[in-house]
Protein backbone atom coordinates (compact mmCIF):
# COMPACT_ATOMS: atom_id res chain seq x y z
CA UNK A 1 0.00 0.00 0.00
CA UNK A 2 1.09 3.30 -1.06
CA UNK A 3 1.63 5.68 1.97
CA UNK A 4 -0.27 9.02 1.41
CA UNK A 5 2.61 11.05 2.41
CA UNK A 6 4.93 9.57 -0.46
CA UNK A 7 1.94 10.58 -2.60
CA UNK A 8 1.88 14.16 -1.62
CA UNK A 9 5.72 14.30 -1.66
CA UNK A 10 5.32 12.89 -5.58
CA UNK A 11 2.83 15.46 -5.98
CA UNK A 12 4.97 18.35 -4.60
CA UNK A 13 7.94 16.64 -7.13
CA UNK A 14 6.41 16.90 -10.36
CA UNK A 15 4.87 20.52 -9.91
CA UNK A 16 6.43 23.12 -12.28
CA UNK A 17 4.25 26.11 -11.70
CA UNK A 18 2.35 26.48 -8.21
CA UNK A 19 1.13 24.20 -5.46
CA UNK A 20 -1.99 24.34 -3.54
CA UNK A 21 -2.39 22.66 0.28
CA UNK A 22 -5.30 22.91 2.21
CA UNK A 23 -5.62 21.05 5.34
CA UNK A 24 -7.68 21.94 8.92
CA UNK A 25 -4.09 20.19 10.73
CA UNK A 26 -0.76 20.86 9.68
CA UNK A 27 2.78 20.42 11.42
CA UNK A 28 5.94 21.55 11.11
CA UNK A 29 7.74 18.83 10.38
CA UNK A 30 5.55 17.79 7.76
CA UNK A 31 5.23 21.55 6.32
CA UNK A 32 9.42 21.57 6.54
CA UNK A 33 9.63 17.51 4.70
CA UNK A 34 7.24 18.69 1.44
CA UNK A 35 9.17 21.81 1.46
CA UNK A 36 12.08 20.24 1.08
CA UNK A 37 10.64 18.27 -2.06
CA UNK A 38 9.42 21.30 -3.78
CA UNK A 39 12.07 23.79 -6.23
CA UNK A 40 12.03 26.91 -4.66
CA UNK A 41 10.47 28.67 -8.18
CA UNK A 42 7.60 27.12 -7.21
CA UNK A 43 4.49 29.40 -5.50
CA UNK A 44 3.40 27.66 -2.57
CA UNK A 45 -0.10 28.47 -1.02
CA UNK A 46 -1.12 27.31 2.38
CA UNK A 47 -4.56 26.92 3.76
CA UNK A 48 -5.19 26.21 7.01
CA UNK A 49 -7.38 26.66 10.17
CA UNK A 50 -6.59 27.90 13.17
CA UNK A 51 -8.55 27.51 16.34
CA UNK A 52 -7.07 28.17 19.78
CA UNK A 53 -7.80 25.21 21.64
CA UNK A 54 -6.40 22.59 18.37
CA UNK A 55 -3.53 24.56 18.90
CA UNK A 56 -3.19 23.99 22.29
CA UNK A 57 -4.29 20.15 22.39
CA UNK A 58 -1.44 20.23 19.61
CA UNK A 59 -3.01 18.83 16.77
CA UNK A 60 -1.12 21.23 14.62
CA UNK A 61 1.60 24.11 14.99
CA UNK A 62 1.07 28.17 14.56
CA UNK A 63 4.96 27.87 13.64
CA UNK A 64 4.48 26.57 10.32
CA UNK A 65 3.94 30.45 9.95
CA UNK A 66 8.08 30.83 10.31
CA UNK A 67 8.41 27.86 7.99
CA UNK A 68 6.09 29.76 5.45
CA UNK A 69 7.35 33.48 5.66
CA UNK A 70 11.20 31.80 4.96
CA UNK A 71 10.67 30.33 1.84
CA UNK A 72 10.10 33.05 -1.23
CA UNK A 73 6.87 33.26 -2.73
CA UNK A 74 4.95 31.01 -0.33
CA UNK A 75 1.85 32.35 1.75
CA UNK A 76 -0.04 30.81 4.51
CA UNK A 77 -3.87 31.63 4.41
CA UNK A 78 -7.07 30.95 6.85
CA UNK A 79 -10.41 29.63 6.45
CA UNK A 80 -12.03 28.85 9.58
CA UNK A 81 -14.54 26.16 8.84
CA UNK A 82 -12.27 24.48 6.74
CA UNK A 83 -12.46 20.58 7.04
CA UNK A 84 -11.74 18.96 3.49
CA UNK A 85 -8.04 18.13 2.86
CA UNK A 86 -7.42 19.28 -0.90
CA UNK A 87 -3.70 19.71 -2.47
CA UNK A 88 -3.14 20.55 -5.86
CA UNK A 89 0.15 20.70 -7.99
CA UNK A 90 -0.59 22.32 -11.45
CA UNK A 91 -3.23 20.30 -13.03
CA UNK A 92 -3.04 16.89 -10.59
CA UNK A 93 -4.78 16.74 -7.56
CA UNK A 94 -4.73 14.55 -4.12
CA UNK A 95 -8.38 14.73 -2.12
CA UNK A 96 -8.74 12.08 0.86
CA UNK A 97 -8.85 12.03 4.43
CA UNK A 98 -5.03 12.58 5.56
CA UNK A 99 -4.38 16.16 6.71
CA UNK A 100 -0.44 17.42 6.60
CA UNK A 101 0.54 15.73 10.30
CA UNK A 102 3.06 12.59 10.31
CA UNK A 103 0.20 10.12 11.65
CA UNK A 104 -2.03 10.98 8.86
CA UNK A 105 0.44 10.92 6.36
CA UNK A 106 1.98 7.49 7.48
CA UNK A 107 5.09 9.08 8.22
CA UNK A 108 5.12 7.83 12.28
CA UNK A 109 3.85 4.92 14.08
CA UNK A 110 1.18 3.98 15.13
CA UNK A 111 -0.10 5.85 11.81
CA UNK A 112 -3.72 6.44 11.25
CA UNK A 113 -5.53 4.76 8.11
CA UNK A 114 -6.01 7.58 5.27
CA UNK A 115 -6.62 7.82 1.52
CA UNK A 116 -5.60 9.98 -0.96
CA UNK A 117 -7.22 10.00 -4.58
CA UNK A 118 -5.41 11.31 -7.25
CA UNK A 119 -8.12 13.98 -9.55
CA UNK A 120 -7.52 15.74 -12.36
CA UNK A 121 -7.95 19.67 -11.57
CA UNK A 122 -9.72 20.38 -14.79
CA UNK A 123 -12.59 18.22 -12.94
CA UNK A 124 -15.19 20.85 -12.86
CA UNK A 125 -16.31 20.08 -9.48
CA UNK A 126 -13.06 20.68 -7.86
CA UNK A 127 -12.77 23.86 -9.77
CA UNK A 128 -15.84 25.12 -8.05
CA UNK A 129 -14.58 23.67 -4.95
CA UNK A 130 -11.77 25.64 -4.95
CA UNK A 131 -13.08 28.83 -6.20
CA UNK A 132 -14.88 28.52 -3.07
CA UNK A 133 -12.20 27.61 -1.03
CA UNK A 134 -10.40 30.65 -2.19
CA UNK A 135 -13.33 33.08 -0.80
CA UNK A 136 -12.62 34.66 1.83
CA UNK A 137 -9.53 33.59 3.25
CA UNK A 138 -7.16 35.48 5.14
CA UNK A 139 -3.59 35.96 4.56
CA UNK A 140 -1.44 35.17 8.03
CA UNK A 141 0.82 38.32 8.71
CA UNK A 142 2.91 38.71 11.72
CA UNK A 143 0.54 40.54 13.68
CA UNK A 144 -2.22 37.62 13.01
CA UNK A 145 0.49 34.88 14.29
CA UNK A 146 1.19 37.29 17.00
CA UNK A 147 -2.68 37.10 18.44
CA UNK A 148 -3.11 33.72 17.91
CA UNK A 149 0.11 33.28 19.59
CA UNK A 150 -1.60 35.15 22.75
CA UNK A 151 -4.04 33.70 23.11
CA UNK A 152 -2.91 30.11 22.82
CA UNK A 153 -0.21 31.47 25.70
CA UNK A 154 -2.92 32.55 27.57
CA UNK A 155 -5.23 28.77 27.16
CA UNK A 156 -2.12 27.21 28.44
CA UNK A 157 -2.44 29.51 31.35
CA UNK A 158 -6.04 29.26 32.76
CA UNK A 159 -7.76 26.05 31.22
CA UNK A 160 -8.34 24.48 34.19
CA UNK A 161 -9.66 26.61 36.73
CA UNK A 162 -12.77 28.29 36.27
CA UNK A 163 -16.35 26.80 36.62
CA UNK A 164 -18.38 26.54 33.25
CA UNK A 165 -21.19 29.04 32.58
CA UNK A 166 -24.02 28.86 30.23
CA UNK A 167 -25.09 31.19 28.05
CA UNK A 168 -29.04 32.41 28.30
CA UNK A 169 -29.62 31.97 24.62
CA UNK A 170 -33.23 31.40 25.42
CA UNK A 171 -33.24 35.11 26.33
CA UNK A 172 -32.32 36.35 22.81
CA UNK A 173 -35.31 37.86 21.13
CA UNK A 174 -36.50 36.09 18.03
CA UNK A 175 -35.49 37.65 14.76
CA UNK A 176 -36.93 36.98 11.57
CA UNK A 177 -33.77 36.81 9.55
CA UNK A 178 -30.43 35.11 9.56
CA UNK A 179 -26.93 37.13 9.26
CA UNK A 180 -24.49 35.26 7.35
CA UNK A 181 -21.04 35.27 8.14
CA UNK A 182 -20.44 37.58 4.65
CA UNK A 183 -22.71 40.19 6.55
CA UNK A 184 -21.89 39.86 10.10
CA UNK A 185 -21.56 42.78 12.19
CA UNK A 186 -21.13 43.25 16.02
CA UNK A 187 -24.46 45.08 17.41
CA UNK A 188 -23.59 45.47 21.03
CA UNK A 189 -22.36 48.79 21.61
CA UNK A 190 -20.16 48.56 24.59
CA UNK A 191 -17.91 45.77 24.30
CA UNK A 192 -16.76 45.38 27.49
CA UNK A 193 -20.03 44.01 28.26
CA UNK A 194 -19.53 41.24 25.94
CA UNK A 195 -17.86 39.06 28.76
CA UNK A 196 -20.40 40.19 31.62
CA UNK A 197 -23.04 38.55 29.50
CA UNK A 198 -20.57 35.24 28.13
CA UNK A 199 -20.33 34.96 32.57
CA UNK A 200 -23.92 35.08 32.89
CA UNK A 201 -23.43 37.92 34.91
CA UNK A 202 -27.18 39.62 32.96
CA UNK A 203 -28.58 41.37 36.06
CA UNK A 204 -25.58 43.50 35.52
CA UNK A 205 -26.75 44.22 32.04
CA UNK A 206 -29.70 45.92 30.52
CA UNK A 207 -32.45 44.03 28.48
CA UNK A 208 -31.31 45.48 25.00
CA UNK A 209 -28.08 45.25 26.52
CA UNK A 210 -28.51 41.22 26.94
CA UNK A 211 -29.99 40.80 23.54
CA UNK A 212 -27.12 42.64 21.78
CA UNK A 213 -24.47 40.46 23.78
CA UNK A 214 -25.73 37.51 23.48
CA UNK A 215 -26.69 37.67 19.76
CA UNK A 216 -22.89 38.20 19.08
CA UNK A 217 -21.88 35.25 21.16
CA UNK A 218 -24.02 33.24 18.96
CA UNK A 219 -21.67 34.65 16.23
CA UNK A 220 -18.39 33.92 18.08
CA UNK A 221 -17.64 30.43 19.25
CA UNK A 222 -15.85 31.02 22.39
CA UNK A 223 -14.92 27.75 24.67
CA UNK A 224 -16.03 28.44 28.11
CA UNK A 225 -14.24 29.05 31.25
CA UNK A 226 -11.80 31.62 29.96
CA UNK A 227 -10.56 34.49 32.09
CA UNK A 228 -11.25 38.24 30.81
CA UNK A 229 -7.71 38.68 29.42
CA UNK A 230 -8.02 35.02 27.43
CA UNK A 231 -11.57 36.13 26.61
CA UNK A 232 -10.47 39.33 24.72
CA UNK A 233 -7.70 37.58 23.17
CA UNK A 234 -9.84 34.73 21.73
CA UNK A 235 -12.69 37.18 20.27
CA UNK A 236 -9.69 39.26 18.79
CA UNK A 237 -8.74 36.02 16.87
CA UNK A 238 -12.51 35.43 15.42
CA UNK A 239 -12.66 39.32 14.81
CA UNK A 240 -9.86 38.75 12.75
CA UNK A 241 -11.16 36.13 10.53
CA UNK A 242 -14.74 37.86 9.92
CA UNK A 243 -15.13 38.57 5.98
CA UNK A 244 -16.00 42.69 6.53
CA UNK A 245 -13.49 42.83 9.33
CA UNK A 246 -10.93 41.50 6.69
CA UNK A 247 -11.77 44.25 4.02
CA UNK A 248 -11.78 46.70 6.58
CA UNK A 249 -8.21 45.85 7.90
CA UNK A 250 -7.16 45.63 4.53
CA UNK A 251 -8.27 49.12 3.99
CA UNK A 252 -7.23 50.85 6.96
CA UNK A 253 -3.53 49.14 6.20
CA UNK A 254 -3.27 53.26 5.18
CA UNK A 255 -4.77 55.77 7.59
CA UNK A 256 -8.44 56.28 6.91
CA UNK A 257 -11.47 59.03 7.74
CA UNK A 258 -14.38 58.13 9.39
CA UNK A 259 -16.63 58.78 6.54
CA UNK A 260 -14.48 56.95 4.38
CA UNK A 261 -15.08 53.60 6.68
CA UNK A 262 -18.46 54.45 6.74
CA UNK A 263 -18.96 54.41 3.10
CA UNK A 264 -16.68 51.06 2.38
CA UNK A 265 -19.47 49.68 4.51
CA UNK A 266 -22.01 50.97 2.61
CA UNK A 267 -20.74 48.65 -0.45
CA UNK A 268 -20.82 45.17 1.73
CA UNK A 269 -22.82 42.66 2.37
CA UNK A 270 -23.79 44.17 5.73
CA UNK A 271 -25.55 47.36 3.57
CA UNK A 272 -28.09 44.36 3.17
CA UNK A 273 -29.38 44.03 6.23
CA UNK A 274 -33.07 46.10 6.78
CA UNK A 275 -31.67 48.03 9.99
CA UNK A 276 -28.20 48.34 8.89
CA UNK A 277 -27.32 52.35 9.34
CA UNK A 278 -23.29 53.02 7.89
CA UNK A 279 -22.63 55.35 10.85
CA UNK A 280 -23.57 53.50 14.09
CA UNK A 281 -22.18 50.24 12.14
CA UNK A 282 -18.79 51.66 11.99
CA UNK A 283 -18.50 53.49 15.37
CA UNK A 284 -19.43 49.96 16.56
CA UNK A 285 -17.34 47.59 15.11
CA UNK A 286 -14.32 50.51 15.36
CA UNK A 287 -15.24 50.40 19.40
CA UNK A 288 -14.72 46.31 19.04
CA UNK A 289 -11.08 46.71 17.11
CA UNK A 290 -10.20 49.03 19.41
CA UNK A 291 -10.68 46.52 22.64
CA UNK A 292 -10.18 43.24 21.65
CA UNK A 293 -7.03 44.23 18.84
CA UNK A 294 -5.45 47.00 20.49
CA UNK A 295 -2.12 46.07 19.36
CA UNK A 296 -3.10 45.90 15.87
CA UNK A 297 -5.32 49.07 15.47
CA UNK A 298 -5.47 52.77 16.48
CA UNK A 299 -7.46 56.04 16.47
CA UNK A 300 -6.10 59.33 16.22
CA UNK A 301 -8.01 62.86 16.38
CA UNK A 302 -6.18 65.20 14.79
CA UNK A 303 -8.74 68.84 13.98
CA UNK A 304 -11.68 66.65 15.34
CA UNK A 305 -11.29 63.98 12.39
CA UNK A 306 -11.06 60.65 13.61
CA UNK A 307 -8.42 58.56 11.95
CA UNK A 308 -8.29 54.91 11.70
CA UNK A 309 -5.28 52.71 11.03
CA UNK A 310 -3.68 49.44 11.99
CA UNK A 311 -0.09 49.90 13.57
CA UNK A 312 2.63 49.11 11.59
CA UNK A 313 4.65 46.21 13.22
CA UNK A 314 8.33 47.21 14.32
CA UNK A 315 10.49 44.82 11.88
C-alpha cells in the first residue's frame, strides 16, 4: 500500500508552476519535509485553520507560519470552517482524508488509516470547490500569528480553573432573519459588556443590553471558562477572521477618515441588512477593534477627524 505522504511528496515533485495545500491540521515537520521536495520557483499556497484550543491540544503548529514566511513566494492563508483536505500541484490533484501531520500521512507509528485519490484539476467540481475555497480567506501576517500566539499562551495559562457558565440563549429575542457570516456585524455597543453577558453575569446588564451580547456570542464560538484577558484575546482572533473585518483591515492598512469607513461599509454585504445604518455600524465595530485588537489598530483625532489605522509592526 502506497503511503499518502509519499503521494503528496510525488505530488509536490512533479509541480512546475504552483502548489496548492489545504488542510484543517498541519505540522511543522511535515510543512518543513514537502518543502524540502518542492524547487524553490515554485508558488506555494497554504490553507489552514486555526482555532485556539487545536492549537493547544497540539493537533497542529502556529509555527508553520516561520516555515512559510522563509521560503520566497509562499503564503499561509485561513479559512475557519475548513475541514476537506485538498492539495493541488498544477493540473493533478490529491483529495482524501489525511491532513499534513506525520500520523495521517503514514510518516510515524502507530499511523492512522487515510486515503488519498489522485483527480484531475480540470474536474469541474473541484474547480468550483476551490473557487470557493479561495473566498474569503485570510492571509497570516505577523501581527495575526502574534494574536493567535496570545491567546494560545494565555489557554495554556487558565484552562483548568474556572467553573463553566451557560449562556441564556433562550433570552435572545426572536429575529426573523439570519446574518451570514459575509454580513456579520457586532451590534452590542459597549464591548466590554460582551464578557459580563458570556459569565452570565445579565442582572448587571440591561435588556437590550442582553440581547445585543448575546446575539454576538451566537456569532463567536468562544470555549467556556476563559478568564477576561483570554476572553479578549480569543474574540480578537474570530474578529480577525470575519469577511468585513478583513476588508476593513485591509483598507485601513493606510490611515483612513471616518466617513471613508463608513462608506466602504455601505458597499458590503452588511448594507443588506433592513436596519443596517453606515454610521452606528462603523462606530461599533471601530469600538470592538479598538478593545479586543489594540495592538493591531489605532485612532487618532487630529482637527476633530477621527483617523483609523492598523499599527505598523516594528520589523
Amino acid at each position: 500500500m502506497i503511503l499518502p505522504g509519499h503521494q503528496l511528496e510525488q505530488l509536490c515533485k512533479e509541480a512546475r508552476d504552483e502548489i496548492l495545500l489545504a488542510a484543517p491540521f498541519i505540522k511543522v515537520s511535515v510543512l518543513e519535509r514537502l518543502f524540502s521536495q518542492i524547487s524553490s520557483e515554485i508558488i506555494v499556497k497554504c490553507i489552514t485553520r486555526w482555532q485556539p484550543e487545536e492549537i493547544v491540544a497540539g493537533v497542529s503548529d502556529l509555527e508553520v507560519w516561520s516555515v512559510v514566511k522563509n521560503r520566497p513566494q509562499t503564503s499561509l492563508w485561513l479559512k475557519p470552517h475548513l475541514h476537506a483536505k485538498f492539495y493541488r500541484a498544477d493540473q493533478n490533484c490529491l483529495i482524501g482524508s489525511a491532513n499534513l501531520t506525520a500520523k495521517a500521512l503514514g510518516w510515524s507509528t502507530p499511523s492512522n488509516l487515510e486515503i488519498l485519490v489522485s483527480m484531475s484539476a480540470t474536474d469541474l467540481y473541484l474547480q468550483a470547490f476551490e473557487t470557493e475555497l479561495l473566498k474569503n480567506c485570510i492571509e497570516v501576517d505577523e501581527g495575526i500569528f502574534q494574536q493567535f500566539h496570545r491567546t494560545v499562551e494565555l489557554l495554556n495559562e487558565t484552562k483548568p480553573s474556572l467553573p463553566i457558565y451557560t449562556f441564556h440563549i433562550d433570552l435572545i429575542e426572536q429575529s426573523d432573519r439570519l446574518i451570514s457570516d459575509e454580513q456579520w456585524l457586532p451590534i452590542l455597543r459597549h464591548p466590554q459588556d460582551l464578557y459580563l453577558a458570556y459569565c452570565g453575569k445579565l442582572e448587571k446588564l440591561t435588556t437590550t443590553t442582553i440581547n445585543s451580547a448575546l446575539t454576538d456570542l451566537q456569532s463567536l464560538p468562544v470555549p467556556e471558562n476563559l478568564t477576561q484577558e483570554a476572553f479578549k484575546t480569543y474574540v480578537g482572533t474570530l474578529l480577525l477572521q470575519k469577511p468585513i473585518v478583513q476588508t476593513v483591515d485591509s483598507f485601513v492598512s493606510t490611515p483612513q477618515r471616518f466617513g471613508a469607513v463608513r462608506n466602504l461599509l455601505r458597499t458590503l454585504p452588511c448594507q443588506q441588512i433592513s436596519e443596517f445604518d453606515a454610521n452606528r455600524s462603523w462606530q461599533t465595530l471601530m469600538r470592538w477593534l479598538l478593545y479586543f485588537l489594540p495592538h493591531r489598530y489605532n485612532l487618532s483625532v487630529p482637527h476633530h477627524s477621527e483617523i483609523f489605522y492598523r499599527v505598523k509592526l516594528k520589523q
